[in-house]
Protein backbone atom coordinates (compact mmCIF):
# COMPACT_ATOMS: atom_id res chain seq x y z
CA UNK A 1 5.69 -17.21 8.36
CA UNK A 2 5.18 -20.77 8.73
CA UNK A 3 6.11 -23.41 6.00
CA UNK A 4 2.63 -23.87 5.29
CA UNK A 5 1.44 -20.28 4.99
CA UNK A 6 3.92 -19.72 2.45
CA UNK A 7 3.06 -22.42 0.45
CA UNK A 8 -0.22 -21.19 0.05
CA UNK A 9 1.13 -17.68 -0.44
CA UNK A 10 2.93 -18.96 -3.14
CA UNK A 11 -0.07 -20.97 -5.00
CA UNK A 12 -1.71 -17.86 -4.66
CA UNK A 13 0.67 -15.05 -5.79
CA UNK A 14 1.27 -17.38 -8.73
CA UNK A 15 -2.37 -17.07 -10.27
CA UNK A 16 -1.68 -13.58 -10.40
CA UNK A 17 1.43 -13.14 -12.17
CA UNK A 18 -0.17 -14.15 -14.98
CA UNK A 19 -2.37 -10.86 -15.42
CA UNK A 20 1.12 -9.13 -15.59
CA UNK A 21 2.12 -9.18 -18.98
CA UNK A 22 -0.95 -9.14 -20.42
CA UNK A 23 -1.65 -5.80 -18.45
CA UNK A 24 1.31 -4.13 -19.32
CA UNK A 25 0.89 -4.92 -22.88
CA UNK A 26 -2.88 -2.78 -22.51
CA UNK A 27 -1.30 -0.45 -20.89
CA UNK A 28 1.73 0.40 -23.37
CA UNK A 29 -0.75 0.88 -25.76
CA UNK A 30 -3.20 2.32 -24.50
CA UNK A 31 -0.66 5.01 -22.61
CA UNK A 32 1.78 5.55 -25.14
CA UNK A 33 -0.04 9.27 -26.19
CA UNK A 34 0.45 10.58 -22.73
CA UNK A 35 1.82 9.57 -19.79
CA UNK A 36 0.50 9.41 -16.24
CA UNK A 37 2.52 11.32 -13.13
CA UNK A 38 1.50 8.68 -10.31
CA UNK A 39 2.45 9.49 -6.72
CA UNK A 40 3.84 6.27 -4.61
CA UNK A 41 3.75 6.84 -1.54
CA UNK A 42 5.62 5.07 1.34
CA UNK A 43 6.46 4.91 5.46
CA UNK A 44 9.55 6.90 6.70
CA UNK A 45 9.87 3.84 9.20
CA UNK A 46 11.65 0.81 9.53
CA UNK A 47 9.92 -0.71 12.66
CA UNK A 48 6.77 -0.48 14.22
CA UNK A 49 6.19 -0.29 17.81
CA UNK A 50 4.12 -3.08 19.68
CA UNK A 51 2.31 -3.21 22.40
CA UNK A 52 4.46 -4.03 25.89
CA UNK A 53 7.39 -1.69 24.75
CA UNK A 54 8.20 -4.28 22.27
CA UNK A 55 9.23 -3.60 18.17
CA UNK A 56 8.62 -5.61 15.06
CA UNK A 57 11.15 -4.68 12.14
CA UNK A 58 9.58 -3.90 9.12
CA UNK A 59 9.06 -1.59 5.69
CA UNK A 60 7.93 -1.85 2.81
CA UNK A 61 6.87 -5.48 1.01
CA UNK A 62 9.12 -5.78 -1.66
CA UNK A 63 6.35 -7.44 -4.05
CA UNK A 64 3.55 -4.86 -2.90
CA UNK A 65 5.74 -2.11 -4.58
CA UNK A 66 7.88 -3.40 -7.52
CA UNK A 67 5.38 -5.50 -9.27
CA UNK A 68 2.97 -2.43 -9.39
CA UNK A 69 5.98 -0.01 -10.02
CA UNK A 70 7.16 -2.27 -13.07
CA UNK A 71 3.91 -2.03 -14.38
CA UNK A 72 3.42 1.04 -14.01
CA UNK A 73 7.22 2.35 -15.60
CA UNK A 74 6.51 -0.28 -18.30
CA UNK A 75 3.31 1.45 -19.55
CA UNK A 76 5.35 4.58 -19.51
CA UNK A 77 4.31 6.30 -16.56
CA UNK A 78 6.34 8.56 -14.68
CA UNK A 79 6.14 7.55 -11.01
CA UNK A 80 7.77 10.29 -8.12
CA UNK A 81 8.38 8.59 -5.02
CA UNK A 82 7.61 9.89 -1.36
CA UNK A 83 7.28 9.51 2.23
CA UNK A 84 6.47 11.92 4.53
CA UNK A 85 9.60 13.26 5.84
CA UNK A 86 11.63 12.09 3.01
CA UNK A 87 13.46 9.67 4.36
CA UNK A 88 14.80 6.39 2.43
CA UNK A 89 12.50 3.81 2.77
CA UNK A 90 13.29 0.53 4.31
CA UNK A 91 12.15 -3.27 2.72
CA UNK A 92 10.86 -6.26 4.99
CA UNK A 93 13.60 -8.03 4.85
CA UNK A 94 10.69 -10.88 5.39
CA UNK A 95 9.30 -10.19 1.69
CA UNK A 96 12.92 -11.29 0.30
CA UNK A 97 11.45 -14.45 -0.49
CA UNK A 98 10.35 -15.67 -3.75
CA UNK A 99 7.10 -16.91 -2.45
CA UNK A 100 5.78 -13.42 -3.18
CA UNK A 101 7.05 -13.40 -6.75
CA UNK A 102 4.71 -16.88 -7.61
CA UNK A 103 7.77 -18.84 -6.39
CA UNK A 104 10.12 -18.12 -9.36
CA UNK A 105 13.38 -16.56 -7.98
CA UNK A 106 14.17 -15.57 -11.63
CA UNK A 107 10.79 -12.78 -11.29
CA UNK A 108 12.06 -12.04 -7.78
CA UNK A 109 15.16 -10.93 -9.31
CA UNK A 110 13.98 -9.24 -12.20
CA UNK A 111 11.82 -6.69 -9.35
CA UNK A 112 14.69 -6.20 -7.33
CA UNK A 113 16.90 -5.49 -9.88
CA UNK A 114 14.52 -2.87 -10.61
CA UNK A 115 14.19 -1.61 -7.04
CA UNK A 116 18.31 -1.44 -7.14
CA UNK A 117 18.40 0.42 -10.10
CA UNK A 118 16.04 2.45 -8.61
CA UNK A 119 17.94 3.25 -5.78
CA UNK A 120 14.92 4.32 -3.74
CA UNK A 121 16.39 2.51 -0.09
CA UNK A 122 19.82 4.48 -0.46
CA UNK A 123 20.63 6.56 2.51
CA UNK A 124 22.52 8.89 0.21
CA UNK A 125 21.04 8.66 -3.39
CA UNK A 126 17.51 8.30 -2.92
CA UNK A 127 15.16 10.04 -4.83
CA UNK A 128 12.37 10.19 -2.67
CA UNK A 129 11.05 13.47 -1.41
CA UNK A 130 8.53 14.24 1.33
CA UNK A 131 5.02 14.90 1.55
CA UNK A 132 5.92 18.59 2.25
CA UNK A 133 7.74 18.99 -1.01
CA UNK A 134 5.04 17.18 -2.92
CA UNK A 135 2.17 19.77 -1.70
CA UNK A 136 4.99 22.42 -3.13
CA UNK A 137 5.32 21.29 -6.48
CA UNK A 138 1.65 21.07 -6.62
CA UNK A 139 -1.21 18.04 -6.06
CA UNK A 140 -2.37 18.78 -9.23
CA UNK A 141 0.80 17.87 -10.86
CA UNK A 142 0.02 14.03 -10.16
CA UNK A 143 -2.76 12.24 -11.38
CA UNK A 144 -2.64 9.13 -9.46
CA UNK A 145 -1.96 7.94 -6.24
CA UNK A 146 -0.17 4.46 -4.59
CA UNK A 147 0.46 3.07 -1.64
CA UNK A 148 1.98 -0.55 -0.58
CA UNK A 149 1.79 -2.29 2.34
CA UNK A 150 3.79 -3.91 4.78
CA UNK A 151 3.52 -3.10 8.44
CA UNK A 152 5.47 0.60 8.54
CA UNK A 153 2.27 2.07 7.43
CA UNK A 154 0.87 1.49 10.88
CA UNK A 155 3.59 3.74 12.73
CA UNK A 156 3.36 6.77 10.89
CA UNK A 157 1.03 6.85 7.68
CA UNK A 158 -2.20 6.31 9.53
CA UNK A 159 -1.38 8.91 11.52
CA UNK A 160 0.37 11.68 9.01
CA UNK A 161 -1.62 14.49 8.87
CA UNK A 162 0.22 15.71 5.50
CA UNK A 163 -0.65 12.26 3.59
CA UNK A 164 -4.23 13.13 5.14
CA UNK A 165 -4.40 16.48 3.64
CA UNK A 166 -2.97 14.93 -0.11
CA UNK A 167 -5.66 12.10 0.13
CA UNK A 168 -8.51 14.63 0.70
CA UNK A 169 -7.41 16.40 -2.49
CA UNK A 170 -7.23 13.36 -4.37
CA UNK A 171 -10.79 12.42 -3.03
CA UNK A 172 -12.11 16.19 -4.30
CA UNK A 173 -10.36 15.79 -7.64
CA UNK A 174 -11.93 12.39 -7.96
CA UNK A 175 -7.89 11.28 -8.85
CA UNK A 176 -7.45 7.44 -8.50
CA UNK A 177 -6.09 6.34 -5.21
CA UNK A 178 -4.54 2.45 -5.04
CA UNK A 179 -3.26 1.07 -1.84
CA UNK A 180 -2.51 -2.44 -1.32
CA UNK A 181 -2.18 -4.93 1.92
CA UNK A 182 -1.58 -2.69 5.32
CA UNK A 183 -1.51 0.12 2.77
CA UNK A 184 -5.49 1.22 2.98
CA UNK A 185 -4.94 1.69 6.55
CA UNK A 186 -3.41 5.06 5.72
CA UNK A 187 -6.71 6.08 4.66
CA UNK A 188 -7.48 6.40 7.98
CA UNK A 189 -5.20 9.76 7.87
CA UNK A 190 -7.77 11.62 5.95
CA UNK A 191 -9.89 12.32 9.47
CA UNK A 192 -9.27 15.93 10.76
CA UNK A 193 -7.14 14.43 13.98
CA UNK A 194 -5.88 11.13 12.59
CA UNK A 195 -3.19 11.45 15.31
CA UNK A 196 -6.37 11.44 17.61
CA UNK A 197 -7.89 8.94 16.03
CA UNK A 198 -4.96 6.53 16.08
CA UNK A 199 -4.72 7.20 19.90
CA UNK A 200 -8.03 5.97 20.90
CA UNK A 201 -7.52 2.47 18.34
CA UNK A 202 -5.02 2.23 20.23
CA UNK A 203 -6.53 2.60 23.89
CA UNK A 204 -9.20 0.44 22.42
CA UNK A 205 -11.93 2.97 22.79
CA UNK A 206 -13.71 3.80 19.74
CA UNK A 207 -17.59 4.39 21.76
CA UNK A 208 -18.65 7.65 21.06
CA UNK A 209 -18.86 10.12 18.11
CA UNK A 210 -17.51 8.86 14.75
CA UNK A 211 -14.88 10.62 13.27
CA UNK A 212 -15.73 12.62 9.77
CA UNK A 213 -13.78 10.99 7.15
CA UNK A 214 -14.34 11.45 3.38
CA UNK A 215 -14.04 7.82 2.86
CA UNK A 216 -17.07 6.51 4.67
CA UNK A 217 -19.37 3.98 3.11
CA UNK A 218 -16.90 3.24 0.62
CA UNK A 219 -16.11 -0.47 -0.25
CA UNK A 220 -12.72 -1.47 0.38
CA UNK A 221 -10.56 -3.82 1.65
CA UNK A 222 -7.45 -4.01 3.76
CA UNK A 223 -5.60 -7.33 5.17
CA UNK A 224 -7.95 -8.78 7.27
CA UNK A 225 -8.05 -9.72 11.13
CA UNK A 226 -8.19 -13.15 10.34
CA UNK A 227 -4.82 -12.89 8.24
CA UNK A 228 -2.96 -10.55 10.70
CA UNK A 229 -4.14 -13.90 13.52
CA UNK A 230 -2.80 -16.12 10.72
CA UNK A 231 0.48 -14.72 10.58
CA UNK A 232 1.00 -13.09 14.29
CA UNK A 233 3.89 -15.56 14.64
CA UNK A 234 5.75 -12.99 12.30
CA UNK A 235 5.43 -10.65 15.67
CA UNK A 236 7.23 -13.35 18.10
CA UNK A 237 4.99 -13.33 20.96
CA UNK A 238 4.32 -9.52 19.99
CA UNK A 239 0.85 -7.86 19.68
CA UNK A 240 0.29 -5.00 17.20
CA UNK A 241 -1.53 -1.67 18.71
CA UNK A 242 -4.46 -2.23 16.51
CA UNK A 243 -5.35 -3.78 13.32
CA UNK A 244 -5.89 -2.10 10.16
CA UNK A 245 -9.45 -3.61 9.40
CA UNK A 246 -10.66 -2.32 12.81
CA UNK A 247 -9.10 0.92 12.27
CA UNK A 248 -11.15 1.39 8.72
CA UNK A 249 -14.24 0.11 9.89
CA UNK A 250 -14.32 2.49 13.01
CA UNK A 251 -14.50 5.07 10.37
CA UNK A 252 -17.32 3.43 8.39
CA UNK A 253 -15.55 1.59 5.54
CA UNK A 254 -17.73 -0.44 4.22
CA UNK A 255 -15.34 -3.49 4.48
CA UNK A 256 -15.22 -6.78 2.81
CA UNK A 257 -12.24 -9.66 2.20
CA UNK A 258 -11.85 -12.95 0.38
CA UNK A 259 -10.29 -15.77 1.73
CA UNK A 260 -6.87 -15.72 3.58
CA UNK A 261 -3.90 -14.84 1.35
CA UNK A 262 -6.30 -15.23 -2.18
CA UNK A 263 -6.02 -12.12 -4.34
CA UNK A 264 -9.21 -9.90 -3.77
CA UNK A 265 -9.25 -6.30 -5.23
CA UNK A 266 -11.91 -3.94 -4.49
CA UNK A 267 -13.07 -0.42 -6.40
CA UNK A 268 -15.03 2.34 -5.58
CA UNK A 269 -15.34 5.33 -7.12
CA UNK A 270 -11.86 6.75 -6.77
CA UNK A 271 -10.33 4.00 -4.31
CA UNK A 272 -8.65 0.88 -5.97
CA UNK A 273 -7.63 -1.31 -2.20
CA UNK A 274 -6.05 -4.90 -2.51
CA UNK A 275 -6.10 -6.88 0.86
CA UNK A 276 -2.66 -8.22 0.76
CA UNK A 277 0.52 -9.27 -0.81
CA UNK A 278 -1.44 -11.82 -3.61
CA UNK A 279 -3.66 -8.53 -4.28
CA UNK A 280 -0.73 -6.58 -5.51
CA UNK A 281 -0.78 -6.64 -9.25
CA UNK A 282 -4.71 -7.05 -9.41
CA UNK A 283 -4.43 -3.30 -7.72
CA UNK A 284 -2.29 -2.19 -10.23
CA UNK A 285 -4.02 -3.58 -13.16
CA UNK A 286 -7.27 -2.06 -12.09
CA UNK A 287 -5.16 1.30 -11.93
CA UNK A 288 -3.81 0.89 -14.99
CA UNK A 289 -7.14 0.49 -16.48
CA UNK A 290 -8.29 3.47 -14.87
CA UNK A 291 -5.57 5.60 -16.04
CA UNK A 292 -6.27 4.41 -19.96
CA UNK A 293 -9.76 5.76 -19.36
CA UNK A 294 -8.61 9.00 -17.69
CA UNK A 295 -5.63 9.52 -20.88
């Protein structure tokens, strides 16, 4: 990212931080009778394969989950962590920066502290389980769903048939459903061949008859073409397969976004989507607040 994008990254993420306290104060009270189970869900993968046999190393943005998951565990939630085969998940090692944390290297520390303690990204301690052993224990043992961004999303969630079959119960139980950045591209898993789906975004051929997805004519958002041009020098001369706004709209989202790298949040009905890093905590406030209302 160049010098100049993360300046404005920073400006930006800093407006929201903000809104953090202040939300977890409303939501320690407002939980503190009973307690929310809420599902985070994250990619198996630590790269993602570009076009011309080439591969970008990536995971999970470090902001995207640990300022929602301290929220969240400081309202008293209980969060369980998955991926779909159960696998540690891996960070950027790009969204190491304090850039995403408002610029303040003290609140960058203070999240990945958390994410240590955590131990989610240990090969051998990690308690994440997969998406297999969360349809076991039961769907209807969680009452809320998240998912952050970062490019890993775009190997295997868009495409995981399991996350599609967990989001179509969430849709049917009307359970909130937060996803942040690259995250709401993993909606596009809740078609009956996502795999399919992902195949022909990927040939570039989307002419024909639309895929059924439960999601369509929904507002949402997702990081936006313009952003993913903004920052393709992340990729080093690499070109991703397809882009996540193209892949939602092909579906029939009824997509919007704000300007580049500004926090914009967008809800409706069950689906609470942020369009990138900056959006992060405005996504989890606006699940908070749903939560409250559903306790």
């Amino acid at each position: 990212m160049s010098h100049h994008l993360r300046h404005l990254v920073t400006h930006l993420v800093a407006k929201t931080l903000s809104t953090t306290v202040a939300a977890t104060l409303i939501g320690a009270a407002a939980f503190s009778a009973q307690a929310a189970n809420v599902l985070v869900v994250l990619s198996d993968e630590s790269a993602l394969a570009l076009r011309d046999q080439q591969e970008f190393q990536t995971g999970f943005y470090a902001n995207e989950l640990m300022q929602p998951v301290k929220m969240l565990i400081d309202a008293g939630h209980t969060l369980t962590f998955a991926t779909p085969l159960g696998k540690a998940p891996t960070v950027d090692r790009l969204s190491l920066s304090k850039d995403y944390f408002g610029g303040d290297a003290a609140v960058m520390k203070t999240h990945l502290d958390l994410l240590e303690q955590l131990r989610l990204s240990s090969a051998s301690a990690s308690p994440v389980i997969s998406l297999a052993r969360v349809e076991q224990i039961g769907y209807d043992k969680f009452d809320a769903l998240y998912v952050p961004g970062g490019h890993a999303p775009m190997q295997d969630l868009v495409r995981s048939p399991a996350l599609g079959k967990l989001l179509r119960q969430f849709h049917a139980d009307a359970k909130p459903t937060a996803l942040v950045c690259h995250g709401p591209a993993a909606l596009a898993s809740a078609t009956e061949q996502p795999q399919a789906y992902a195949a022909r975004l990927e040939a570039g051929s989307l002419k024909g008859a639309r895929p059924a997805w439960i999601y369509a004519g929904y507002r949402m958002t997702v990081i936006s073409n313009l952003e993913e041009d903004a920052a393709k020098e992340m990729l080093k001369g690499g070109r991703m397969k397809f882009l996540p706004q193209t892949a939602l709209e092909g579906l029939g989202a009824n997509y919007s976004s704000g300007p580049n790298w500004a926090p914009y949040v967008v809800a409706d009905r069950e689906l609470i989507t942020g369009q990138n890093p900056a959006s992060a905590v405005g996504v989890a406030s606006a699940l908070l607040q749903r939560l409250s209302k559903a306790h």
